[in-house]
N, C-alpha and C. Protein backbone atom coordinates (compact mmCIF):
# COMPACT_ATOMS: atom_id res chain seq x y z
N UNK A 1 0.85 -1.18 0.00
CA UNK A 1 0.00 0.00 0.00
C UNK A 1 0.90 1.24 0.00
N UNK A 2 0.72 2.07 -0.90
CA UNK A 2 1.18 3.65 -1.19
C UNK A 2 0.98 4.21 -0.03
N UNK A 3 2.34 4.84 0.73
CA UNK A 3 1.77 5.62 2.00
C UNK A 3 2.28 7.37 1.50
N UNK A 4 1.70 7.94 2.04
CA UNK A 4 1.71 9.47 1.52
C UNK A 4 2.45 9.98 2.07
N UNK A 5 3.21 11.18 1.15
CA UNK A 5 4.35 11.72 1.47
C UNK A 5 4.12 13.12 2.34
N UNK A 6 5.18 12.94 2.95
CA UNK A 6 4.77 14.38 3.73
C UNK A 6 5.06 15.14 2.96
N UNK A 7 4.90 16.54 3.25
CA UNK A 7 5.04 17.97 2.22
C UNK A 7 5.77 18.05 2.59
N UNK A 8 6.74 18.52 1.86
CA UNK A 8 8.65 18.90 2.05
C UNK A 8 8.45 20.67 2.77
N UNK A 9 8.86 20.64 3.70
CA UNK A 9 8.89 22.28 4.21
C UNK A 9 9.65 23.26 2.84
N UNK A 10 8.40 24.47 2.92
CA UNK A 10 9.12 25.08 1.81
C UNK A 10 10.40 26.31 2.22
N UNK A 11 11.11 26.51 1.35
CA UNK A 11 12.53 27.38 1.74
C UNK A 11 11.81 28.84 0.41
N UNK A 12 12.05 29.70 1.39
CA UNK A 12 11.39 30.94 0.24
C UNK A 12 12.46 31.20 -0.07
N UNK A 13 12.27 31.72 -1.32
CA UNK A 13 13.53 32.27 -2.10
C UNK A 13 14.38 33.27 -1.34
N UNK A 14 15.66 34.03 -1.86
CA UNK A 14 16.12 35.24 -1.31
C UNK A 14 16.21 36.09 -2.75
N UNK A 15 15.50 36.71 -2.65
CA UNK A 15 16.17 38.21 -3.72
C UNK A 15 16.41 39.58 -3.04
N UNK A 16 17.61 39.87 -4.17
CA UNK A 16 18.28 41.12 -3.43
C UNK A 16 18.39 42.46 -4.28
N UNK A 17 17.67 42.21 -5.64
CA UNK A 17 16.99 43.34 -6.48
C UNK A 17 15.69 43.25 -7.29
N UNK A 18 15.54 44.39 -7.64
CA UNK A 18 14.15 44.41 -8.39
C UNK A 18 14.46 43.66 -9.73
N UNK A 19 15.39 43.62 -10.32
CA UNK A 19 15.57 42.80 -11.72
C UNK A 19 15.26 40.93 -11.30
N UNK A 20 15.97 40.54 -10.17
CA UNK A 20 15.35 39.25 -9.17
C UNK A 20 13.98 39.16 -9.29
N UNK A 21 13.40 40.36 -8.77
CA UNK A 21 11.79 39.99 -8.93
C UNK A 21 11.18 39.80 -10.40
N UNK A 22 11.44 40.70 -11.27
CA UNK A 22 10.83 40.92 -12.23
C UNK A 22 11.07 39.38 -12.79
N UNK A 23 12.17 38.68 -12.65
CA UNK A 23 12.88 37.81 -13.05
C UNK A 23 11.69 36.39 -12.41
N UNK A 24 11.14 36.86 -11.44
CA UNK A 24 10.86 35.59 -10.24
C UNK A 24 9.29 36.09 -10.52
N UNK A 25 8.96 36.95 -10.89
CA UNK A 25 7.52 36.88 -11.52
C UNK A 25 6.96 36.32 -12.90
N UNK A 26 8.29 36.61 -13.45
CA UNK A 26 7.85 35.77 -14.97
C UNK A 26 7.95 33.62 -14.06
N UNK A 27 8.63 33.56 -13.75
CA UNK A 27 8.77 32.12 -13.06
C UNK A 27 7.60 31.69 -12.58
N UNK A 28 6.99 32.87 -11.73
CA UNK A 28 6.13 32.50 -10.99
C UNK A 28 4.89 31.95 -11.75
N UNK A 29 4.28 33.00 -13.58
CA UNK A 29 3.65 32.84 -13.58
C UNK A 29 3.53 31.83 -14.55
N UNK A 30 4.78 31.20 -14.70
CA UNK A 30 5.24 30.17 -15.49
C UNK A 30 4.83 28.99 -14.70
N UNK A 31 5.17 28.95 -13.65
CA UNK A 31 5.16 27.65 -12.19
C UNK A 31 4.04 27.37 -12.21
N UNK A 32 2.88 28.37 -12.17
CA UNK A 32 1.55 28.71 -11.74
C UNK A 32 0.47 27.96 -13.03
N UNK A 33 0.81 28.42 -13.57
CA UNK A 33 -0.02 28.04 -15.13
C UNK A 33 0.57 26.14 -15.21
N UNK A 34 1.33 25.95 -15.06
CA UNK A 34 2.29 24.48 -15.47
C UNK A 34 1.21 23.65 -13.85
N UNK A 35 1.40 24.45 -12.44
CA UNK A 35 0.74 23.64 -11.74
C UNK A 35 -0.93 23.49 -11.98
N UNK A 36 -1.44 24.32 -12.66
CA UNK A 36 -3.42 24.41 -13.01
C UNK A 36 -3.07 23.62 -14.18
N UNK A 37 -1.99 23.03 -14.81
CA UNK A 37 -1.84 22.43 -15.93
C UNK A 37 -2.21 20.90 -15.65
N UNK A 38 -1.16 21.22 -14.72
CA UNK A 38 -0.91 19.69 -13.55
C UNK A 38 -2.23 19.02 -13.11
N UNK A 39 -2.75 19.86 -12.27
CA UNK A 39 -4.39 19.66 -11.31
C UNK A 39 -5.29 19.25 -12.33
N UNK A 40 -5.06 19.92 -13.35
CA UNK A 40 -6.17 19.44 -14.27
C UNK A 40 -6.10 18.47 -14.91
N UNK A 41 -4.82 18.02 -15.83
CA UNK A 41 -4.92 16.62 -15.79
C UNK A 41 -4.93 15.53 -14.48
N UNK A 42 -4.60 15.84 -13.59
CA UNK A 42 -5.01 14.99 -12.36
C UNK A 42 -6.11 15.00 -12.08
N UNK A 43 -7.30 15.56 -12.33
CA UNK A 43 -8.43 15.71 -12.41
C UNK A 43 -8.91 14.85 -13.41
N UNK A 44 -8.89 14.92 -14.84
CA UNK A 44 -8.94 14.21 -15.78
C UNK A 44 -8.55 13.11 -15.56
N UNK A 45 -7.84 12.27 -14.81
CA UNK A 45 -7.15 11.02 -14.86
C UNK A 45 -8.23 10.32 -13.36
N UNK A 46 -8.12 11.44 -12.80
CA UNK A 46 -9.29 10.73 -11.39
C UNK A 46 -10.90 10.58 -12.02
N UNK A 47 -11.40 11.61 -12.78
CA UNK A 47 -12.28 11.34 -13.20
C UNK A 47 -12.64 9.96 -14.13
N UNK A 48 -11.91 9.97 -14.97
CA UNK A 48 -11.84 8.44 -15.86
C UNK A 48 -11.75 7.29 -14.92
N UNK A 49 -10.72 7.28 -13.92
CA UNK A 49 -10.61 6.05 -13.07
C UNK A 49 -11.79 6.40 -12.64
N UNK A 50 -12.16 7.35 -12.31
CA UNK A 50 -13.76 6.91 -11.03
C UNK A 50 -14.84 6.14 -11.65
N UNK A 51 -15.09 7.26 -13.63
CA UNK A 51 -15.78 6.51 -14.12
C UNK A 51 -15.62 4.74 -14.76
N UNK A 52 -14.55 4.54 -14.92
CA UNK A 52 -14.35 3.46 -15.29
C UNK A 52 -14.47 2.45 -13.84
N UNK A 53 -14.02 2.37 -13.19
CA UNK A 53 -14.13 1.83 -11.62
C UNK A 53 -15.85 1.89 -11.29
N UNK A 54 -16.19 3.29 -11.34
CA UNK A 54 -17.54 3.29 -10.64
C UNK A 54 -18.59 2.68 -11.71
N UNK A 55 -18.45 2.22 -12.78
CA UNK A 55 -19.20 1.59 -13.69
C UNK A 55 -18.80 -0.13 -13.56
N UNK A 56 -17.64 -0.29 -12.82
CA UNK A 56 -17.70 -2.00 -12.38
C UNK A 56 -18.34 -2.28 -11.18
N UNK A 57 -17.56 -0.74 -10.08
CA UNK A 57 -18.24 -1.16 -8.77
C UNK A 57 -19.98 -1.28 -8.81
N UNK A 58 -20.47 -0.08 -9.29
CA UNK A 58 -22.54 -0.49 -10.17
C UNK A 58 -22.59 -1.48 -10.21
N UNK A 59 -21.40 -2.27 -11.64
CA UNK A 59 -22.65 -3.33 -12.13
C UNK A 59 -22.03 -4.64 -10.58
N UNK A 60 -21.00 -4.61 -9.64
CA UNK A 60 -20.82 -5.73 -9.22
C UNK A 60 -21.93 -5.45 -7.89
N UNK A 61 -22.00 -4.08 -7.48
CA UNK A 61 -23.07 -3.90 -6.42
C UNK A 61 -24.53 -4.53 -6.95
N UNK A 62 -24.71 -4.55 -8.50
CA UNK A 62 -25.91 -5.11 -8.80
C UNK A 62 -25.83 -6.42 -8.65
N UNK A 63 -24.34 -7.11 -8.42
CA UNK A 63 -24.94 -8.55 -8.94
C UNK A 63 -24.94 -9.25 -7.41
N UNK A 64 -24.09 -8.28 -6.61
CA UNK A 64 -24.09 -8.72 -5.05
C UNK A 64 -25.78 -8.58 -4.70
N UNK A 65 -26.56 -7.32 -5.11
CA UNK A 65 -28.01 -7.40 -4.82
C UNK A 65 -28.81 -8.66 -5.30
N UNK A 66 -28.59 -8.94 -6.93
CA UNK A 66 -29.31 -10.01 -6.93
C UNK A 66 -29.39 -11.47 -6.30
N UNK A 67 -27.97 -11.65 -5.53
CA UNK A 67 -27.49 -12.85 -5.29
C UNK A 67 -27.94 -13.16 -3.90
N UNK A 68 -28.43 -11.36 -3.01
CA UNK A 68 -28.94 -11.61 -1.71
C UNK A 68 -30.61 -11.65 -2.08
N UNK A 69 -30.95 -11.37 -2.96
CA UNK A 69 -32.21 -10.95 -3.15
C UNK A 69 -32.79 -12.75 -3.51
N UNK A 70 -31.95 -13.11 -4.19
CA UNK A 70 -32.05 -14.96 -4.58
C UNK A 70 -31.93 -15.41 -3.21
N UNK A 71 -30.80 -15.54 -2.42
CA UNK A 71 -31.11 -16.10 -1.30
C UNK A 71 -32.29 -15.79 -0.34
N UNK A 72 -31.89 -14.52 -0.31
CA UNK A 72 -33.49 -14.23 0.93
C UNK A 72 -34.71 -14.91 -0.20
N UNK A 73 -35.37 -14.57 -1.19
CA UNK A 73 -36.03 -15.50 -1.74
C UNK A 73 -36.27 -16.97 -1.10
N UNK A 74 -35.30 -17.79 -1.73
CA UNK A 74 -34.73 -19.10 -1.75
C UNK A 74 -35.32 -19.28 0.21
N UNK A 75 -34.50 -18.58 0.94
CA UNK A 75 -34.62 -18.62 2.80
C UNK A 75 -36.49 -18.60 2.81
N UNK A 76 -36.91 -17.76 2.74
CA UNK A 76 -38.61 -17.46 2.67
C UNK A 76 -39.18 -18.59 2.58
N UNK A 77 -38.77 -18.82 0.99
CA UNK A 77 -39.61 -20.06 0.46
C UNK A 77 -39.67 -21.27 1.37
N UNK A 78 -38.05 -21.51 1.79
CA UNK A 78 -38.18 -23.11 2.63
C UNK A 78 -37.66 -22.65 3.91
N UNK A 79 -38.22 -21.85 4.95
CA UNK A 79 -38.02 -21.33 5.95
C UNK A 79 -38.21 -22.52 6.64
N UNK A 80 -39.33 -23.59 6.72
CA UNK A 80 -39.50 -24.55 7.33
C UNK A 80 -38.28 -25.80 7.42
N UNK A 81 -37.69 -25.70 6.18
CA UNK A 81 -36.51 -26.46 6.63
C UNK A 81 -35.29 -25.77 7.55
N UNK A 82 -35.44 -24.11 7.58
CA UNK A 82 -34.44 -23.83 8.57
C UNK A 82 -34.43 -24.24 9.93
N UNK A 83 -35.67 -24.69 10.17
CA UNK A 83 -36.38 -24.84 11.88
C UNK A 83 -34.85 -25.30 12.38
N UNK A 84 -34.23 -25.22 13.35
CA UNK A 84 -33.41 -25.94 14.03
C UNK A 84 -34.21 -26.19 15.46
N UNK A 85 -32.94 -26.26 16.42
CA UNK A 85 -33.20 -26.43 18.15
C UNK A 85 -33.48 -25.05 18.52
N UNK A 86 -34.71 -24.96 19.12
CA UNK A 86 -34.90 -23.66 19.89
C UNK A 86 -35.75 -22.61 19.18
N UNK A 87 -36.24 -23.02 18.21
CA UNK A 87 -36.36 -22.58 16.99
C UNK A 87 -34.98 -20.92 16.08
N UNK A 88 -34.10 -22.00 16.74
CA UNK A 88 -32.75 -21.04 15.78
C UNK A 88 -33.20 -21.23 14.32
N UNK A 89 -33.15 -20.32 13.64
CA UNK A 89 -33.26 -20.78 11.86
C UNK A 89 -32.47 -19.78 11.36
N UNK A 90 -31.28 -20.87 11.42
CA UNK A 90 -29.33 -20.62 10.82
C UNK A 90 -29.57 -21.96 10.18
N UNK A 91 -28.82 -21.51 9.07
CA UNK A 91 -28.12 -23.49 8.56
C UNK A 91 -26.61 -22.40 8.36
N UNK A 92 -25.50 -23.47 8.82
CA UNK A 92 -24.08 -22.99 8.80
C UNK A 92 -24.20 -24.05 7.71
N UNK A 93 -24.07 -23.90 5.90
CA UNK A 93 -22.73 -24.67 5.34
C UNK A 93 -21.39 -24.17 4.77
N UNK A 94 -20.65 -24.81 4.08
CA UNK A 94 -19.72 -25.03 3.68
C UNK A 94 -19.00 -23.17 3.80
N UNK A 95 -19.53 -22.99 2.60
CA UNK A 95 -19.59 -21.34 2.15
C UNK A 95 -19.83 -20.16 2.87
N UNK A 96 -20.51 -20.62 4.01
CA UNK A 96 -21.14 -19.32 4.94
C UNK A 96 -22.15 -19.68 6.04
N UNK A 97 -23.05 -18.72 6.13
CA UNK A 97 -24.16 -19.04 6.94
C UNK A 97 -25.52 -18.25 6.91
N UNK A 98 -26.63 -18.99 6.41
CA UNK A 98 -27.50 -18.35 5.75
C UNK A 98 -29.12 -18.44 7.19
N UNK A 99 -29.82 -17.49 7.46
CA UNK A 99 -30.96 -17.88 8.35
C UNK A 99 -32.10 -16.45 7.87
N UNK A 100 -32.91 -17.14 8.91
CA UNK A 100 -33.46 -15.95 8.81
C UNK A 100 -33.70 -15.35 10.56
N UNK A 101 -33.94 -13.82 10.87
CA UNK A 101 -34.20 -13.57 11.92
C UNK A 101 -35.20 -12.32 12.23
N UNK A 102 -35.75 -12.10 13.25
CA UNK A 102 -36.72 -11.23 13.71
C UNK A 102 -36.03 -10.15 13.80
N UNK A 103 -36.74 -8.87 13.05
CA UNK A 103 -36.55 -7.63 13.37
C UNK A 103 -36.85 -7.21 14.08
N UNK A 104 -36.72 -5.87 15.06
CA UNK A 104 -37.52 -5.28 16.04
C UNK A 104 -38.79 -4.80 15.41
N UNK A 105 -39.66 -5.44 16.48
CA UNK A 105 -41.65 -4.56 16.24
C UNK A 105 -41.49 -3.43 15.90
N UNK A 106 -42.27 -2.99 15.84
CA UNK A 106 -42.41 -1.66 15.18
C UNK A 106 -44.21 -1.35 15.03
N UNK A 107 -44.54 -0.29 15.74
CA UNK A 107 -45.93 0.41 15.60
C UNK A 107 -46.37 0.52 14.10
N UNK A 108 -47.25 0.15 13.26
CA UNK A 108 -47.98 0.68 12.03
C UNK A 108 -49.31 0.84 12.19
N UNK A 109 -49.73 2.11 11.46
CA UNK A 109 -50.88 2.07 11.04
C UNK A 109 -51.47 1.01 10.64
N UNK A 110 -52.81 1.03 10.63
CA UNK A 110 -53.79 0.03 9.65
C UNK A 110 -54.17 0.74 8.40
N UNK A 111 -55.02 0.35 7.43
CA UNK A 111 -54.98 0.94 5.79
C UNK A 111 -55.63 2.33 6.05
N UNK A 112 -55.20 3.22 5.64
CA UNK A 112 -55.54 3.83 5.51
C UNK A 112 -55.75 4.93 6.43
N UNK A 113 -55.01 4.69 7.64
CA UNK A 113 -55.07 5.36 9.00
C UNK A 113 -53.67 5.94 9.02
N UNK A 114 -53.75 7.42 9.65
CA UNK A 114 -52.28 8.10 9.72
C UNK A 114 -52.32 7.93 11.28
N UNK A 115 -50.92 8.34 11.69
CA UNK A 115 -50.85 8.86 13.11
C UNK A 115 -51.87 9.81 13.89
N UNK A 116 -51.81 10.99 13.27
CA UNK A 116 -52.44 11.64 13.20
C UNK A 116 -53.48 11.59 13.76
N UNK A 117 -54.43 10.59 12.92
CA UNK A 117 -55.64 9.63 12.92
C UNK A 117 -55.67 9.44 14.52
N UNK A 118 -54.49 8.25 14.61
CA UNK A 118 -54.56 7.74 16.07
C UNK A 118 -54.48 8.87 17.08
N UNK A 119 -53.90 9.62 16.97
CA UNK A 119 -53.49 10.77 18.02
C UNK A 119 -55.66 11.19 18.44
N UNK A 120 -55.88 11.32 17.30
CA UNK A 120 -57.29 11.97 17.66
C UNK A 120 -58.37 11.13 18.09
N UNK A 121 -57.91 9.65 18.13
CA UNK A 121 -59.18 8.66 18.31
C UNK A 121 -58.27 8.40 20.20
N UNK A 122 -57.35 8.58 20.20
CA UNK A 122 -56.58 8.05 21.21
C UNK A 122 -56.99 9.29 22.34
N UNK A 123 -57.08 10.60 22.18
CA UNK A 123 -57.28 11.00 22.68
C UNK A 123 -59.04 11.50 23.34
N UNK A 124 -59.39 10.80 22.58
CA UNK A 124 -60.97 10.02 22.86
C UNK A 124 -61.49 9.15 23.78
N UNK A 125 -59.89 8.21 23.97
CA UNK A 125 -60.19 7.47 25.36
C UNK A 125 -60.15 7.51 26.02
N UNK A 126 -61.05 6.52 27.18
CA UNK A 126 -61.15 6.50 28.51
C UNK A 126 -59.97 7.80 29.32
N UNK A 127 -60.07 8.62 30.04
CA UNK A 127 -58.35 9.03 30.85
C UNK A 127 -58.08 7.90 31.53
N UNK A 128 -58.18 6.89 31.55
CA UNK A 128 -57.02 5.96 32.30
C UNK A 128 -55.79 5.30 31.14
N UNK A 129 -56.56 4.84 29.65
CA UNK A 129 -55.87 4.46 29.06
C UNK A 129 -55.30 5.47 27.81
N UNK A 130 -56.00 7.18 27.56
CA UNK A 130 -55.37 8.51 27.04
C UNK A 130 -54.14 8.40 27.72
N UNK A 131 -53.94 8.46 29.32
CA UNK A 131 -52.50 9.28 29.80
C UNK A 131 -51.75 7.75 30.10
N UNK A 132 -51.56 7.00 28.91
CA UNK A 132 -50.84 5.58 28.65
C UNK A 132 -50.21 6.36 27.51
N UNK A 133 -50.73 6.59 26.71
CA UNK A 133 -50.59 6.73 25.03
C UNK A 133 -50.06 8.04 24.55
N UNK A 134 -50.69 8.95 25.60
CA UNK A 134 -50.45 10.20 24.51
C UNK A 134 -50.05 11.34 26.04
N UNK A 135 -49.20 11.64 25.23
CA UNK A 135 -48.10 12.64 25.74
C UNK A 135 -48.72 13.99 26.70
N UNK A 136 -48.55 15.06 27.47
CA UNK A 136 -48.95 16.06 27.81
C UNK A 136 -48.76 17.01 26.51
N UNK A 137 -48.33 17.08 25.52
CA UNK A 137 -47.68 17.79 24.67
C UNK A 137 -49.36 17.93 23.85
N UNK A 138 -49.92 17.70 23.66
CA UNK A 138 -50.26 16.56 23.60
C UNK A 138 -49.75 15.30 22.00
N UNK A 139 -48.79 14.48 21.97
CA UNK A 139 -48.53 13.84 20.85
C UNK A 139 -48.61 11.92 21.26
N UNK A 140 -48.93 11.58 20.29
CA UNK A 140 -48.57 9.91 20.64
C UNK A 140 -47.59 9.24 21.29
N UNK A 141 -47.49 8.68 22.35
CA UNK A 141 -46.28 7.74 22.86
C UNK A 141 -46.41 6.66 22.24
N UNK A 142 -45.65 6.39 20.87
CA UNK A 142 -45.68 5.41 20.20
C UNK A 142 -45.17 4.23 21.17
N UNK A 143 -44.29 5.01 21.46
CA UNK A 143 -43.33 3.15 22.81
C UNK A 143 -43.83 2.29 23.53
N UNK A 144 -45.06 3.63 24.16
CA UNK A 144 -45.81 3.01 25.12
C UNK A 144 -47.12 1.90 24.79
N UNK A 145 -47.45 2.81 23.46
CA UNK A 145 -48.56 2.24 22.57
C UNK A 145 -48.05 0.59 22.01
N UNK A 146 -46.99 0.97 21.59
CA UNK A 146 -46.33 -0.81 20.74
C UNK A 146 -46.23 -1.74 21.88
N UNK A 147 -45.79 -1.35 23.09
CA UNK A 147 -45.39 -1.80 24.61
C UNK A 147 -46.77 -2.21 25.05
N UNK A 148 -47.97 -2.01 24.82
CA UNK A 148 -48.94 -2.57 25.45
C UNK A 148 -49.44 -3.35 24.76
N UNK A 149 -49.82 -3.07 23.20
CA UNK A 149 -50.09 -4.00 22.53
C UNK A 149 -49.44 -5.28 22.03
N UNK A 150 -48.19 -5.29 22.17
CA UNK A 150 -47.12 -6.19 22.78
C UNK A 150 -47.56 -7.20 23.84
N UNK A 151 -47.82 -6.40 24.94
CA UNK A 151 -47.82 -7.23 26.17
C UNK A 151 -49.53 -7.86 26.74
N UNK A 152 -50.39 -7.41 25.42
CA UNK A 152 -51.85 -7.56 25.23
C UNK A 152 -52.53 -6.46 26.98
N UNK A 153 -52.09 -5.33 27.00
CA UNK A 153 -52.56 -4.35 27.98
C UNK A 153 -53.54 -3.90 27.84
N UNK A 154 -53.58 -3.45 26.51
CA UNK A 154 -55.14 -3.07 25.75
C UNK A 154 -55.98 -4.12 25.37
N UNK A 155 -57.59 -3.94 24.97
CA UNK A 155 -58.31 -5.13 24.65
C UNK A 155 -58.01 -4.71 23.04
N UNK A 156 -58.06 -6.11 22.03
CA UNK A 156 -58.17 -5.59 20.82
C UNK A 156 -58.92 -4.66 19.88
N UNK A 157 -60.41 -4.59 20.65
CA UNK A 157 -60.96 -3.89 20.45
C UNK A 157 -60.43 -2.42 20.17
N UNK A 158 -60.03 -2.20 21.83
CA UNK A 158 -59.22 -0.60 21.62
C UNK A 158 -57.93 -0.46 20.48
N UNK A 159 -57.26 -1.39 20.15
CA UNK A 159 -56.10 -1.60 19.59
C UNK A 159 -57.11 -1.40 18.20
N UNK A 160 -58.03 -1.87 17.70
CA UNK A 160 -58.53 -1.65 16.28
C UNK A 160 -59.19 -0.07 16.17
N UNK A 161 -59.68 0.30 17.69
CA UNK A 161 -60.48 1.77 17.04
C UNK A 161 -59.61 2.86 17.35
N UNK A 162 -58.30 2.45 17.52
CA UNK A 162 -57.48 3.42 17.38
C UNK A 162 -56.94 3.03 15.83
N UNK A 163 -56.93 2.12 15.77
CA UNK A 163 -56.05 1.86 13.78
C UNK A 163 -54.79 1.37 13.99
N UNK A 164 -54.48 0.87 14.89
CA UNK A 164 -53.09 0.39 14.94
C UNK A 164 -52.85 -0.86 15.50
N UNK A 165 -51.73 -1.39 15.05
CA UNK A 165 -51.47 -2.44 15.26
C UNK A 165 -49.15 -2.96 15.53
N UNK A 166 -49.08 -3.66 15.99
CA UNK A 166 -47.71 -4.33 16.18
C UNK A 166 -47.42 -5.06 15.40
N UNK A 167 -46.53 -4.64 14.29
CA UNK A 167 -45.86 -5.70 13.49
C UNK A 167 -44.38 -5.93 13.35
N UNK A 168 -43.73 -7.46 12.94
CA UNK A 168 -42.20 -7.27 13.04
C UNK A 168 -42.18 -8.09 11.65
N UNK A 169 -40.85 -7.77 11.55
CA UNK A 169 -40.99 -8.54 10.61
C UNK A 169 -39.35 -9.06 10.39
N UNK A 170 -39.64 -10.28 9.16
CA UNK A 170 -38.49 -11.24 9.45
C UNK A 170 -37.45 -10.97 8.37
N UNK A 171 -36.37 -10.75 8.50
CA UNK A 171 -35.10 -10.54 7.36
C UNK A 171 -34.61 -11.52 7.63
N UNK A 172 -33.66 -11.85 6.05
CA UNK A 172 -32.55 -12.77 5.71
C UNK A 172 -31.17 -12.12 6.11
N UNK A 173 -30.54 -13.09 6.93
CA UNK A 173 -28.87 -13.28 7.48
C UNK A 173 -28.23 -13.81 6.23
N UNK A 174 -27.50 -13.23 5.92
CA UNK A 174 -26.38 -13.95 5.09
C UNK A 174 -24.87 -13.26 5.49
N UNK A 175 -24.08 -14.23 5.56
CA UNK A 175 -22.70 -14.37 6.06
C UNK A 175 -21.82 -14.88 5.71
N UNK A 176 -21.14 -14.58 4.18
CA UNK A 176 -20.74 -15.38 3.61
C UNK A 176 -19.20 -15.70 5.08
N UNK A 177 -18.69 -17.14 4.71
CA UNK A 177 -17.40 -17.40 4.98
C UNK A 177 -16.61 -16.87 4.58
């Protein structure tokens, strides 16, 4: 690996007449023009590598997508053969290690229902189970809301005429070796 060079400390010139300068301005603007000469083909040369590079790294990021998109597929379909002990669902072979696992719950609406929605039906209820849910502010305590319906605190009933519901859902592990 290329390790980078430090910048060489610069030494300023010495001049000791005006013919020196006049002399060290034509240089300068000789130096000057030759380095925007420089930058710019270094520019030109980074640009091509990026595009040429960033048109392999695309198409190989596409083929890494399709290949997880086949497995998680493939995992879905025969999830039932992942069952292990405990209900772990990993299979370790050769190549890696492929399963599937639970995401964290997460509060959603029902069709067609916003937050919003809930905020105004929620604050409709009973005050024992309003100052559960919804904030002094007054806004939704989603945490508290997923946290009960979770732990079945609410009857379903209330859980439907507010519009909401607890869902998780399951992603594919893949690990290659």
């Amino acid at each position: 690996m290329a390790t980078a060079k430090a910048k060489p400390a610069v030494k300023p010139q010495r001049y000791t007449s005006w013919l020196q300068i006049n002399v060290a301005l034509a240089a300068l603007a000789t130096a000057r023009a030759e380095h925007e000469r420089l930058k710019a083909k270094l520019d030109e040369r980074i640009a091509a590598a990026q595009t040429a590079i960033g048109e392999d790294a695309e198409s190989k990021a596409l083929e890494v997508q399709s290949i997880e998109q086949g497995i998680e597929s493939f995992l879905h379909e025969r999830k039932q053969e992942l069952m292990g002990e405990e209900g772990n669902r990993t299979l370790q072979l050769e190549n890696g290690k492929v399963g599937l696992r639970w995401g964290p719950p997460k509060l959603v609406t029902m069709s067609k229902v916003t937050f919003e929605k809930v905020l105004e039906r929620a604050l409709s209820l009973p005050a024992g189970l309003r100052r559960l849910f919804v904030r002094d502010d007054p806004s939704l305590d989603k945490k508290a809301l997923l946290k009960a319906i979770r732990e079945e605190a609410i009857p379903d009933t209330v859980r439907r005429e507010l519009g909401v519901d607890a869902r998780q859902e399951e992603y594919a592990v893949i690990e290659p070796a």
